[in-house]
Protein backbone atom coordinates (compact mmCIF):
# COMPACT_ATOMS: atom_id res chain seq x y z
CA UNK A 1 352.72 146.53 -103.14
CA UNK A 2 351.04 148.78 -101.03
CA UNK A 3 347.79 148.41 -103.77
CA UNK A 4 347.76 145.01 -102.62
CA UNK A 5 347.49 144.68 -99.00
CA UNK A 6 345.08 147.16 -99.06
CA UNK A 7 342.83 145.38 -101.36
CA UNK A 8 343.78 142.01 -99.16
CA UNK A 9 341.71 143.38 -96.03
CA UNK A 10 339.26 144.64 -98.17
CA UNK A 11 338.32 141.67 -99.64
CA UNK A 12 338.78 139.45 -95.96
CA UNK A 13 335.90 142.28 -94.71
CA UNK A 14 333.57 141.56 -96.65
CA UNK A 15 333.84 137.56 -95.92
CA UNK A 16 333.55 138.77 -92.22
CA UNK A 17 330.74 140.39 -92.45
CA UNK A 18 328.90 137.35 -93.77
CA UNK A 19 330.33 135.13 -91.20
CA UNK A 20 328.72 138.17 -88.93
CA UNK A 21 325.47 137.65 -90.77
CA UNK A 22 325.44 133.47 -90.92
CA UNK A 23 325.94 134.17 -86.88
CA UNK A 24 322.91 136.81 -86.96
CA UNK A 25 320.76 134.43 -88.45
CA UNK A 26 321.91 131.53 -86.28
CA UNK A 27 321.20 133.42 -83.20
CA UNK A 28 317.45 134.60 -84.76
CA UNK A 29 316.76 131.20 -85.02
CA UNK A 30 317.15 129.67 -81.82
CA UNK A 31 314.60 131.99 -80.15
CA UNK A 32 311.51 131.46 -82.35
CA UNK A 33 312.26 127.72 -81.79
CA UNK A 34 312.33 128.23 -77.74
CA UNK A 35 309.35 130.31 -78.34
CA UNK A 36 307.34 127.38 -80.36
CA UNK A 37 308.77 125.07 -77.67
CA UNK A 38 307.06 127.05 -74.68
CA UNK A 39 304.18 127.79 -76.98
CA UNK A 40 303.99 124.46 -76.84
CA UNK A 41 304.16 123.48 -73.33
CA UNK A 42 301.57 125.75 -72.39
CA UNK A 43 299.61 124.16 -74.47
CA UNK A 44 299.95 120.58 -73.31
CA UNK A 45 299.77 122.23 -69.57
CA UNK A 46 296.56 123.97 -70.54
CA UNK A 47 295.28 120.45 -71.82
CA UNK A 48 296.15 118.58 -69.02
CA UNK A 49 294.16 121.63 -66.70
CA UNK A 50 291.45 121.12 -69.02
CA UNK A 51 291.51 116.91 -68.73
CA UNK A 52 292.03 117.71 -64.79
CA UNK A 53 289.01 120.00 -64.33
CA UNK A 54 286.92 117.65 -66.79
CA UNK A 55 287.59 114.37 -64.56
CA UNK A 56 286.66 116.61 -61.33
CA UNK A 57 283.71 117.87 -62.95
CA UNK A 58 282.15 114.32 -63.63
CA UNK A 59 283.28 113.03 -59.79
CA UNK A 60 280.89 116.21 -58.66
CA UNK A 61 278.29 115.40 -61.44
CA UNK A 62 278.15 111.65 -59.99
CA UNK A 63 277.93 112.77 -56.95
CA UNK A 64 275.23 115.35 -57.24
CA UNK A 65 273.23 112.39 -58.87
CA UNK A 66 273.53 110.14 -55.98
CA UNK A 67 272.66 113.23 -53.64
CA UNK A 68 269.88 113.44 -55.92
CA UNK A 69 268.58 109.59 -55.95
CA UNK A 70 269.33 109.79 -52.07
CA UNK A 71 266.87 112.67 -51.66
CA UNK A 72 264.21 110.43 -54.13
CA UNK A 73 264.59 108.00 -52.48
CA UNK A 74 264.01 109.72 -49.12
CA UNK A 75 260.72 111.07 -50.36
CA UNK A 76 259.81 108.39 -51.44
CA UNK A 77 259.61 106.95 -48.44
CA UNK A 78 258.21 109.92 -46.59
CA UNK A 79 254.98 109.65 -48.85
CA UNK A 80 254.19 106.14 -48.30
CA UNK A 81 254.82 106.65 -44.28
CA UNK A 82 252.85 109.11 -44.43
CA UNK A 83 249.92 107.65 -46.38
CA UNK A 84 250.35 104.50 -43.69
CA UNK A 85 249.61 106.82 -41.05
CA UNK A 86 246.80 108.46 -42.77
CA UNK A 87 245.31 104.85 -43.21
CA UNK A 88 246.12 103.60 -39.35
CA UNK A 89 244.18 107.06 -38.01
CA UNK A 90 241.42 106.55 -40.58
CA UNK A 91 241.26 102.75 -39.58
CA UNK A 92 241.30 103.98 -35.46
CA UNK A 93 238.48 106.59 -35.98
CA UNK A 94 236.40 103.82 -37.77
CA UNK A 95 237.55 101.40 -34.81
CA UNK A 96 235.70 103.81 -32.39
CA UNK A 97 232.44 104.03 -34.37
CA UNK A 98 232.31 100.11 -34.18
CA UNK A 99 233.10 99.29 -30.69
CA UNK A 100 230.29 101.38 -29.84
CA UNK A 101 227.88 99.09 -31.86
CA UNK A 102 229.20 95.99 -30.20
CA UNK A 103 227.25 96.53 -27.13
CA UNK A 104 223.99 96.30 -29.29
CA UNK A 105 225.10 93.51 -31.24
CA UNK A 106 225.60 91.55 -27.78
CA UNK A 107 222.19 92.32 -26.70
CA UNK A 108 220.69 91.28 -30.03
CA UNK A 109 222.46 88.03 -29.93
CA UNK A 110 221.37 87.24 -26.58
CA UNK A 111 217.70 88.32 -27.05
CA UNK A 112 217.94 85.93 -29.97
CA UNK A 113 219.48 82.60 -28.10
CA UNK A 114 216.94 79.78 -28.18
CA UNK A 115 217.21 79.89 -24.52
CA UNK A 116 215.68 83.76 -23.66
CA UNK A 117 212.70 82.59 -27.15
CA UNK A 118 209.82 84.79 -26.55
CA UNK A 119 206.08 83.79 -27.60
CA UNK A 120 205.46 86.72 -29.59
CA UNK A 121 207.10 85.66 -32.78
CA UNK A 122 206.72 88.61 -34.66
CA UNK A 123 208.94 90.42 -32.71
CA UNK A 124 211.60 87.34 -32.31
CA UNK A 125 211.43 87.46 -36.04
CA UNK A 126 212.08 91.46 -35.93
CA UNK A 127 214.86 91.19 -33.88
CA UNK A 128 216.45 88.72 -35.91
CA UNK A 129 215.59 91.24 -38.86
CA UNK A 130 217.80 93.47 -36.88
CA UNK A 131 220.69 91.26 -36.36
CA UNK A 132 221.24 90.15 -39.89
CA UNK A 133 221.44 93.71 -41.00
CA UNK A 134 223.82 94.86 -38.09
CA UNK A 135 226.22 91.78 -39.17
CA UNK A 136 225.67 92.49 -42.65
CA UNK A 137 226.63 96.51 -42.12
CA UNK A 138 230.01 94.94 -39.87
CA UNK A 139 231.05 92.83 -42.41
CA UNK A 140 230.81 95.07 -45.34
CA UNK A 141 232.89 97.78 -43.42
CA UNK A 142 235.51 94.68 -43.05
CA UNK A 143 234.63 93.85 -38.84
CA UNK A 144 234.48 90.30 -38.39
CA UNK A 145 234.21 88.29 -35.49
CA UNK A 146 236.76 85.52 -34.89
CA UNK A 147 235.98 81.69 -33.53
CA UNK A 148 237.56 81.36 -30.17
CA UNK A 149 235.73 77.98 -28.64
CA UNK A 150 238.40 75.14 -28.49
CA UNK A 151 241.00 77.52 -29.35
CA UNK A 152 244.61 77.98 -27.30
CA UNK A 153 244.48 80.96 -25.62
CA UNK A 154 246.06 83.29 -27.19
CA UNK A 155 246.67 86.85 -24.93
CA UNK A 156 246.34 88.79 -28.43
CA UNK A 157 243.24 87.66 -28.98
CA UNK A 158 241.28 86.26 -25.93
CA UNK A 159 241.03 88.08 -22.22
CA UNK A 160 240.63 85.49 -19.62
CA UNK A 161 237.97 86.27 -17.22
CA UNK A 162 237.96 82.75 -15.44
CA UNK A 163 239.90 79.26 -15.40
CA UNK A 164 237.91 75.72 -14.72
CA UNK A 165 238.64 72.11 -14.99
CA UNK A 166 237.22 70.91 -18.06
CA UNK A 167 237.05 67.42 -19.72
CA UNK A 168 236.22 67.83 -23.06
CA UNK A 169 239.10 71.05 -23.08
CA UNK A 170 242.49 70.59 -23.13
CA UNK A 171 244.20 72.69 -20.83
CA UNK A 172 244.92 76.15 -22.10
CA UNK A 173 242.46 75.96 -24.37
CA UNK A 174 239.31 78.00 -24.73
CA UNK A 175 236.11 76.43 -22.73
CA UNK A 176 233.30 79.09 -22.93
CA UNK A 177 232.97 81.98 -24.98
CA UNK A 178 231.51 84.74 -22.10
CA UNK A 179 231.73 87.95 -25.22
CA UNK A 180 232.70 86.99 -28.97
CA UNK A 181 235.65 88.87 -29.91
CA UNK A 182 235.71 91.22 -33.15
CA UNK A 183 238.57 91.97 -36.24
CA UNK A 184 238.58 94.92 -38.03
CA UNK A 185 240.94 94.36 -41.29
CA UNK A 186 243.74 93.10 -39.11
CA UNK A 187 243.41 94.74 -36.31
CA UNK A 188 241.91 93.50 -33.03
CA UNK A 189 238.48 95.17 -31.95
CA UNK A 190 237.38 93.85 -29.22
CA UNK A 191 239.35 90.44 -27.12
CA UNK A 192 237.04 88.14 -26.83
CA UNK A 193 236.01 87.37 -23.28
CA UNK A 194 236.33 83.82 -22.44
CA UNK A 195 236.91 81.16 -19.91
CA UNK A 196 240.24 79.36 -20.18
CA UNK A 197 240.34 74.83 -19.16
CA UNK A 198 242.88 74.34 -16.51
């Protein structure tokens, strides 16, 4: 009798044992899964950083290419102001040079009016020489004179050095042309000097 309870335990350890190891394993189990779990949430966190930094990263991209097409843009516009003032000075300096020469052109086209004709011919015929080739010279460096008789007064463009009562002028409208007035390009030259119908 005593043979067999001893043998009894002795075979109820050994089923204990593996009960011991079926909980062993159990338990190793459970941690390599939490490990693959956080293993896998750092993951999807490191993905979503990644998607994060990626979508701030094109905002600064877009917005580094409108800074960009602003500062183009600005240039841009810099050059051709510039090259307009580089044009209005050039056109000024030239605007000097000319309404120095109007004076002569005035006395040539008075010394050539039927009414002051000399008898010496050849020289009429020189002046007249003279006068082409100034008008010529004005007109190829883009100075024109502008027709003013009849016209309506215009401040821009006419300076009123008298007022009369004419009948064949409406009033406000040009009656005598005293000094023709001059155009370079589109700019004004000279006014023309004139004498305005009441």
């Amino acid at each position: 009798m005593t043979d067999k309870t001893n043998t009894a335990p002795a075979d109820d350890a050994p089923v204990e044992e593996k009960t011991e190891t079926k909980t062993s394993k159990s338990k190793t189990v459970k941690p390599k899964k939490s490990r693959r779990l956080s293993k896998t949430k750092k993951l999807e966190d490191r993905i979503q950083e990644l998607e994060e930094s990626l979508q701030t990263s094109g905002e600064a991209q877009q917005e580094l290419q409108q800074q960009l097409l602003r500062t183009l843009a600005d240039q841009e516009n810099l050059r051709k102001r510039m090259q307009r003032e580089q044009e209005s000075t050039g056109r000024r300096a030239q605007a000097e040079v000319f309404r120095q020469l109007l004076p002569i052109i005035d006395d040539i086209s008075r010394s050539v009016d039927p009414e002051h004709q000399t008898d010496d011919v050849a020289l009429l015929e020189g002046i007249r020489m003279i006068h082409q080739k100034l008008e010529k010279f004005l007109e190829q460096q883009g100075v024109s004179r502008f027709q003013s008789q009849g016209e309506e007064f215009d401040i821009d463009l006419h300076e009123a050095i008298a007022q009369m009562k004419r009948d064949d002028t409406p009033s406000g409208h040009v009656a005598e042309v005293y000094e023709e007035g001059f155009r370079l390009h589109d700019m004004i030259l000279r006014h023309a000097k004139v004498v305005v119908s009441e």
